[in-house]
Protein backbone atom coordinates (compact mmCIF):
# COMPACT_ATOMS: atom_id res chain seq x y z
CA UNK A 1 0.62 13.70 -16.85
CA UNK A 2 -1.25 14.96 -20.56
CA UNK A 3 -2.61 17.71 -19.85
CA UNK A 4 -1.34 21.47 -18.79
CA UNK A 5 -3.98 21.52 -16.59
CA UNK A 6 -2.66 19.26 -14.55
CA UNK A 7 0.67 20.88 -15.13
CA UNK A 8 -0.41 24.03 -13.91
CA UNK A 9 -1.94 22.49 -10.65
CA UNK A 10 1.08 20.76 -9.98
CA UNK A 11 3.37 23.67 -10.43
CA UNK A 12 0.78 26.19 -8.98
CA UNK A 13 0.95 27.92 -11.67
CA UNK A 14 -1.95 29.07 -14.48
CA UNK A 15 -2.53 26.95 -17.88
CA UNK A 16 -1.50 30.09 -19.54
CA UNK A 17 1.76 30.43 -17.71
CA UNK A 18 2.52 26.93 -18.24
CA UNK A 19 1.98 26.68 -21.69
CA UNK A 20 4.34 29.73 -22.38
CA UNK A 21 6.97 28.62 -20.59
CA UNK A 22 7.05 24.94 -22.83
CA UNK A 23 6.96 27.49 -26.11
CA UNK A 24 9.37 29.08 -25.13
CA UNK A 25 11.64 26.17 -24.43
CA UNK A 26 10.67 24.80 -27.69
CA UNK A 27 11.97 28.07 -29.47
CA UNK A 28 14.97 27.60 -27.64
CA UNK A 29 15.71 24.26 -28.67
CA UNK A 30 14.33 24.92 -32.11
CA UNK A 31 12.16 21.52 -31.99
CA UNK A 32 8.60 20.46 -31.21
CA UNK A 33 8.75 18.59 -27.59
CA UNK A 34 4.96 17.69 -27.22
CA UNK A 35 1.82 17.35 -29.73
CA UNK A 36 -1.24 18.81 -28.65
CA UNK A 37 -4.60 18.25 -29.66
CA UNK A 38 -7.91 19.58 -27.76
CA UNK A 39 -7.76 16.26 -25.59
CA UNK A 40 -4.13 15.54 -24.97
CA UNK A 41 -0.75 16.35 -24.57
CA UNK A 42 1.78 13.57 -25.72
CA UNK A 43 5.72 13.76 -26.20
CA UNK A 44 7.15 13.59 -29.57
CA UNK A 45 10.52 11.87 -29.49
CA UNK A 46 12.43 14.24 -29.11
CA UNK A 47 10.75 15.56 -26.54
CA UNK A 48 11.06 11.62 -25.03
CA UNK A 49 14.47 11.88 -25.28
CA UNK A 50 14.85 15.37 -23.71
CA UNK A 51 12.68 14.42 -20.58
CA UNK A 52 14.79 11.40 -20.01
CA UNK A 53 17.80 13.29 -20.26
CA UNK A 54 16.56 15.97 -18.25
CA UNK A 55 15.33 13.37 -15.57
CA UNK A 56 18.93 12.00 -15.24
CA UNK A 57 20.70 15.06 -14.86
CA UNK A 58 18.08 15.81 -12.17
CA UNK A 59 18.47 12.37 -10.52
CA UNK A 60 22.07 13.10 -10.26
CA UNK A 61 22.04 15.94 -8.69
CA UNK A 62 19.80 14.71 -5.84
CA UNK A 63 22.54 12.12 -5.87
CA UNK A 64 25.46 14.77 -5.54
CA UNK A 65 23.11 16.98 -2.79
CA UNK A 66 22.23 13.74 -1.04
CA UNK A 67 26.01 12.84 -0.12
CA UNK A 68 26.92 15.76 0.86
CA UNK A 69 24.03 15.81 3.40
CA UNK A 70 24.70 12.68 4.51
CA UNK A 71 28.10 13.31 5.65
CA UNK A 72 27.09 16.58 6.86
CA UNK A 73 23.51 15.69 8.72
CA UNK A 74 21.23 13.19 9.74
CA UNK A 75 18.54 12.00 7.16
CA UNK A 76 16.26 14.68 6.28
CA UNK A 77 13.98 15.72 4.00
CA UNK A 78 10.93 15.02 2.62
CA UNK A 79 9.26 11.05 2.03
CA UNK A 80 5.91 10.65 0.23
CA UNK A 81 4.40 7.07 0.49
CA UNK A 82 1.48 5.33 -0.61
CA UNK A 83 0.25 3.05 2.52
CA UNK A 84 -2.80 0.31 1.60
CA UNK A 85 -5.74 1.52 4.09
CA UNK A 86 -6.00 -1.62 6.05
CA UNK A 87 -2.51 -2.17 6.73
CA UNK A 88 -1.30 1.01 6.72
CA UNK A 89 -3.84 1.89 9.53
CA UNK A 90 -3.41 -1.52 11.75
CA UNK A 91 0.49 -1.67 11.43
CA UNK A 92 2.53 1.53 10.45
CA UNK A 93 0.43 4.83 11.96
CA UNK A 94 0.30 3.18 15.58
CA UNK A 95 4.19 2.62 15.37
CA UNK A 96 5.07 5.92 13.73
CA UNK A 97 6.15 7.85 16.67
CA UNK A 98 9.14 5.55 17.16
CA UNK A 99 10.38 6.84 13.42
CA UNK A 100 9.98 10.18 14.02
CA UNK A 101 11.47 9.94 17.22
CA UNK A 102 14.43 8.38 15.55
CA UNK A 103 14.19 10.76 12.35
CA UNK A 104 12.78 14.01 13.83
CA UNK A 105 14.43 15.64 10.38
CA UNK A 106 12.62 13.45 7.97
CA UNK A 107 9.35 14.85 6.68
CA UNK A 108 6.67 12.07 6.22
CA UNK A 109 3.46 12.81 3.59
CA UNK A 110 1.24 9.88 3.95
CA UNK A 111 -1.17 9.06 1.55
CA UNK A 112 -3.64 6.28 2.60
CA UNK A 113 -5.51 4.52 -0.52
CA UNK A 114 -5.17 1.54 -2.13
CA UNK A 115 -6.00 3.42 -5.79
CA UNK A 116 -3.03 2.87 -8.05
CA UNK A 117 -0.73 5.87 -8.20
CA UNK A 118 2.07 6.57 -10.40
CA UNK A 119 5.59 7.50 -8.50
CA UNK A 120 5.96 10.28 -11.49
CA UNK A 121 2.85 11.85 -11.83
CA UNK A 122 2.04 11.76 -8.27
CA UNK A 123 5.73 12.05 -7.27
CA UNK A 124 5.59 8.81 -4.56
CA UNK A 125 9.14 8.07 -3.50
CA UNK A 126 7.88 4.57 -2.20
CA UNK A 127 4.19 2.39 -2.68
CA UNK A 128 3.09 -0.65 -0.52
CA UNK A 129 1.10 -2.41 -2.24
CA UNK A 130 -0.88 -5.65 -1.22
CA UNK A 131 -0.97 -8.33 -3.40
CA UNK A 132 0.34 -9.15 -7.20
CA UNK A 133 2.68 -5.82 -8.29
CA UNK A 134 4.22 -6.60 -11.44
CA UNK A 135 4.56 -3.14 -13.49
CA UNK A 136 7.62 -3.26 -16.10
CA UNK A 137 10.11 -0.90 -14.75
CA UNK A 138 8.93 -0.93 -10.91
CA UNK A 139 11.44 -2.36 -8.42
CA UNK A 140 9.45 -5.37 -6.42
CA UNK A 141 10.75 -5.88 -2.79
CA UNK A 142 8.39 -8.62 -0.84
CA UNK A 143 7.60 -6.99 2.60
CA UNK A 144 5.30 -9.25 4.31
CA UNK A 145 3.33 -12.33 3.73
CA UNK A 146 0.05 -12.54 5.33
CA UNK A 147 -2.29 -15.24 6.76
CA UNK A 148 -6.04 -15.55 6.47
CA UNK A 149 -6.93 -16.53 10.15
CA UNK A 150 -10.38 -17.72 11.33
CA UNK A 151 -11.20 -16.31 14.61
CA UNK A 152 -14.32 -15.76 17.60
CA UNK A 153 -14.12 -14.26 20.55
CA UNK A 154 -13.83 -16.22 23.37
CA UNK A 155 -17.64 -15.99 24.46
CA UNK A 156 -19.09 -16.52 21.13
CA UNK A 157 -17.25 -20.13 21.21
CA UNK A 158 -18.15 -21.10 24.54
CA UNK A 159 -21.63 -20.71 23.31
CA UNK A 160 -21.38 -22.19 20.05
CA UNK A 161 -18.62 -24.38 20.10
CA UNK A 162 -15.25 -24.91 18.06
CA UNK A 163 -15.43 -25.77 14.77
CA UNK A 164 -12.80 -28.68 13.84
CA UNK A 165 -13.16 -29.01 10.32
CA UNK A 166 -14.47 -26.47 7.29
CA UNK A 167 -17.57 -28.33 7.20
CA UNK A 168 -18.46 -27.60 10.52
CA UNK A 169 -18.89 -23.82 9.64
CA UNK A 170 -22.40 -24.28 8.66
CA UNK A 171 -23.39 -24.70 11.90
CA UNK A 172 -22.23 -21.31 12.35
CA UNK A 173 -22.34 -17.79 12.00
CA UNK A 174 -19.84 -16.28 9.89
CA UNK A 175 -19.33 -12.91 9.80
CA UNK A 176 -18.23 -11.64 5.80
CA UNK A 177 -16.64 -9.27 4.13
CA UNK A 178 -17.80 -7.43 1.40
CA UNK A 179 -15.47 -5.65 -1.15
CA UNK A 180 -16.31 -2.29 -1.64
CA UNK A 181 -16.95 -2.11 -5.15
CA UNK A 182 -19.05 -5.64 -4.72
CA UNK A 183 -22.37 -7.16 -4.52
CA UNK A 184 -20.93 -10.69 -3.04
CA UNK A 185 -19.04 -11.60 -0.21
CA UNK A 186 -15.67 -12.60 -0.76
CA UNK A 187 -15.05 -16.58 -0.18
CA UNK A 188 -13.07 -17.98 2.64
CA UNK A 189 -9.81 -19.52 2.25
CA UNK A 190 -8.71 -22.95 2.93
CA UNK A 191 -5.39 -24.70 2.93
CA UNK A 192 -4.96 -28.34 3.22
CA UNK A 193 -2.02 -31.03 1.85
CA UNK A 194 -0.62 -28.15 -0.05
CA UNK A 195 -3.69 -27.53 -1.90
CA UNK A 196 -6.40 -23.80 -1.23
CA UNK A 197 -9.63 -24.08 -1.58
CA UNK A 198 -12.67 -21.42 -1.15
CA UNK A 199 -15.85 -21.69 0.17
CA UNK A 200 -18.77 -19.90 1.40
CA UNK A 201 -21.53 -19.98 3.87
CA UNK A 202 -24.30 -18.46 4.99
CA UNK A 203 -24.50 -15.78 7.62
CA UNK A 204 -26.78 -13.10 8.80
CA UNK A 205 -23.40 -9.80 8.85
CA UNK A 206 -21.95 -8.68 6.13
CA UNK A 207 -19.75 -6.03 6.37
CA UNK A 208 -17.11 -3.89 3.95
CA UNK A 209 -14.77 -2.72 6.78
CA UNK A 210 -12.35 -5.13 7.86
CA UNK A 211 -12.40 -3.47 11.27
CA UNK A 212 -15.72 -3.48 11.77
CA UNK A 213 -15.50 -7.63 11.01
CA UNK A 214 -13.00 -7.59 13.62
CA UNK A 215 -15.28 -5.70 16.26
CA UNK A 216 -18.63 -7.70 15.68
CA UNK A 217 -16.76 -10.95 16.38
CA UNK A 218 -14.96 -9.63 19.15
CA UNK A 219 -18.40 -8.65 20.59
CA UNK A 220 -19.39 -12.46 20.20
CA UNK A 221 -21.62 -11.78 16.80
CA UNK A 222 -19.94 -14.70 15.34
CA UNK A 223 -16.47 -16.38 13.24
CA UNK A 224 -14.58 -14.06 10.94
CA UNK A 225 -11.92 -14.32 8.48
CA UNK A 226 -9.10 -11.79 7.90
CA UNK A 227 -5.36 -10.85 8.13
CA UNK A 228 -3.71 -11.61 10.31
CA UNK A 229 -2.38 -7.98 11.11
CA UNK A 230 -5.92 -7.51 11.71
CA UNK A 231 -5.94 -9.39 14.90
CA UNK A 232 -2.87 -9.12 16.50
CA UNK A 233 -3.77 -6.60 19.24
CA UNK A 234 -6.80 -9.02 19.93
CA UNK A 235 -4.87 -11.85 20.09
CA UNK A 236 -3.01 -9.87 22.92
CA UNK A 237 -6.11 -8.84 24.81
CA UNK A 238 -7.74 -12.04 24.77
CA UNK A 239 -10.59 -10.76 23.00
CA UNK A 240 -10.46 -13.02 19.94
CA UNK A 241 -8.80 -16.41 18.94
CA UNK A 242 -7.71 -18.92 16.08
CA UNK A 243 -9.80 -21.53 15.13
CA UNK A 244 -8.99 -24.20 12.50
CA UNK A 245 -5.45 -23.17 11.95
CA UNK A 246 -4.26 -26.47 10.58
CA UNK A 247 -6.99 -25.48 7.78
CA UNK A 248 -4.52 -21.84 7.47
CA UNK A 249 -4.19 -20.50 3.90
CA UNK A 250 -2.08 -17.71 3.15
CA UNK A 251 -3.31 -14.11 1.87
CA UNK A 252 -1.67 -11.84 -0.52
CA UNK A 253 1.67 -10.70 0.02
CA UNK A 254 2.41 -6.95 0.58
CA UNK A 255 5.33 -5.30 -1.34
CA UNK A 256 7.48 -2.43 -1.64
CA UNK A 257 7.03 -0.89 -5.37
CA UNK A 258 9.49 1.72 -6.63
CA UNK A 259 10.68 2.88 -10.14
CA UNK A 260 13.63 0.91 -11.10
CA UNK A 261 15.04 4.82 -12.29
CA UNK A 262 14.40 5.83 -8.93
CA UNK A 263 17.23 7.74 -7.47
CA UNK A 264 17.20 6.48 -4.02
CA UNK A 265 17.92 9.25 -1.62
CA UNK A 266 18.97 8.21 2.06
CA UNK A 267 15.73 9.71 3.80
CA UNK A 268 14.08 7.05 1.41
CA UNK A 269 16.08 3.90 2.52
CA UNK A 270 15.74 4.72 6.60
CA UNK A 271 11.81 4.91 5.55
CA UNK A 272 12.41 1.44 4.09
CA UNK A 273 14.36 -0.34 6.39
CA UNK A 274 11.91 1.16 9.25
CA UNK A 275 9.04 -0.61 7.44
CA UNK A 276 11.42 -3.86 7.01
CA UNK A 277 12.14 -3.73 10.76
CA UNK A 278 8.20 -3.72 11.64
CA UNK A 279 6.95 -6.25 9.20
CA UNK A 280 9.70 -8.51 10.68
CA UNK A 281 8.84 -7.83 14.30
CA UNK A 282 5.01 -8.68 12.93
CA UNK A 283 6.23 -11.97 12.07
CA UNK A 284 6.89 -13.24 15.45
């Protein structure tokens, strides 16, 4: 966060109030904590070294407060976390009710986006993030690996056939996905003797809402490629299924991402083994 703007909307409080308060901090300590210029607001070291101080006396208090509360209560409290749109939506929200049955205490703010957030500046206890998360300081736990399936609805291959190879895909109609800050369609994956390959093809639908894929080849519009979280209550119905799953290649993985400073509180860690406890079931 470099600005007091920012600051101010944070705290709810005005730019004005904001700024006094850091001058008169800095008369209090008798040292210059931040630099300003009409563009930014940056720490000077010492003002480095006072937040990180600050930061760990905080973190230990929430420490101190959360033991006591543990042995006192059930976990409670509040949990922000960053869900990716696609999975979030598909896996977690349908299966929230069992949490908050099981944690009616815990307060749960949601925020579903895949734009990168930082846990400080937009105070996220906990991030899942799909694919490569490699930020210096950030905690990595690996969640869930994901498959790229190929799938049609049952009607759609009665009247077009089943493809048995990748090079029998021309003969159909795939259904694409387009990213949403894209002008091509992404490639489909293939996996064979240890070795992925992409490829395109032609097709008439293009779409750049994974759902939507999902629902045009469930209505027989043609093959798609996707998750496969995507499909799994389709797979139940019926509605849709596999083709060419000896040719299976393997999506990007989705991660848990937390500060490696991260105090974590017990609310926190139920939140996280809840989400460990899904993905697993997923697996199956």
């Amino acid at each position: 966060m470099e600005s007091f703007n920012q600051a101010a909307e944070v705290l709810a409080q005005t730019n004005s109030a904001v700024s006094k308060a850091v001058r008169r901090l800095e008369d209090g300590l008798g040292t210059r904590l931040l630099l300003r210029t009409t563009r930014r607001v940056s720490l000077t070291d010492e003002g480095r070294k006072y937040l990180a101080d600050c930061q760990k006396i905080l973190r230990d208090i929430e420490v101190a407060t959360d033991g006591v509360m543990q042995m006192k209560s059930a976990p409670h409290g509040l949990v922000r976390v960053q869900l990716p749109p696609l999975w979030g939506r598909e896996s977690v929200i349908p299966l929230l009710p069992q949490f908050t049955a099981t944690y009616p205490k815990i307060e749960l703010q949601i925020i579903v986006s895949d734009r990168r957030l930082d846990p400080i500046d937009d105070r996220v206890d906990l991030i899942v993030r799909v694919g490569i998360a490699k930020e210096p300081g950030w905690v990595v736990q690996r969640l869930l690996p994901n498959r790229a399936l190929i799938v049609g609805a049952p009607s759609y291959l009665e009247r077009a056939g089943t493809p048995r190879h990748p090079n029998d895909l021309k003969d159909h109609s795939c259904i694409h996905y387009l990213p949403r800050e894209g002008f091509r369609p992404l490639p489909w994956l293939f996996s064979n003797a240890g070795k992925t390959s992409q490829r395109t093809f032609s097709g008439m639908l293009t779409f750049n809402d994974p759902p939507a894929m999902r629902e045009a080849a469930i209505a027989g519009l043609g093959l798609v490629q996707g998750p496969d979280f995507l499909f799994a209550e389709a797979f139940r119905r019926g509605t849709l299924r596999q083709v060419l799953a000896e040719w299976e290649a393997n999506g990007p993985t989705i991660s848990l991402v937390w500060r490696q400073d991260f105090f974590m509180a017990h609310r926190v860690r139920v939140f996280i083994d809840w989400l460990m406890k899904i993905a697993g079931q997923s697996k199956r």
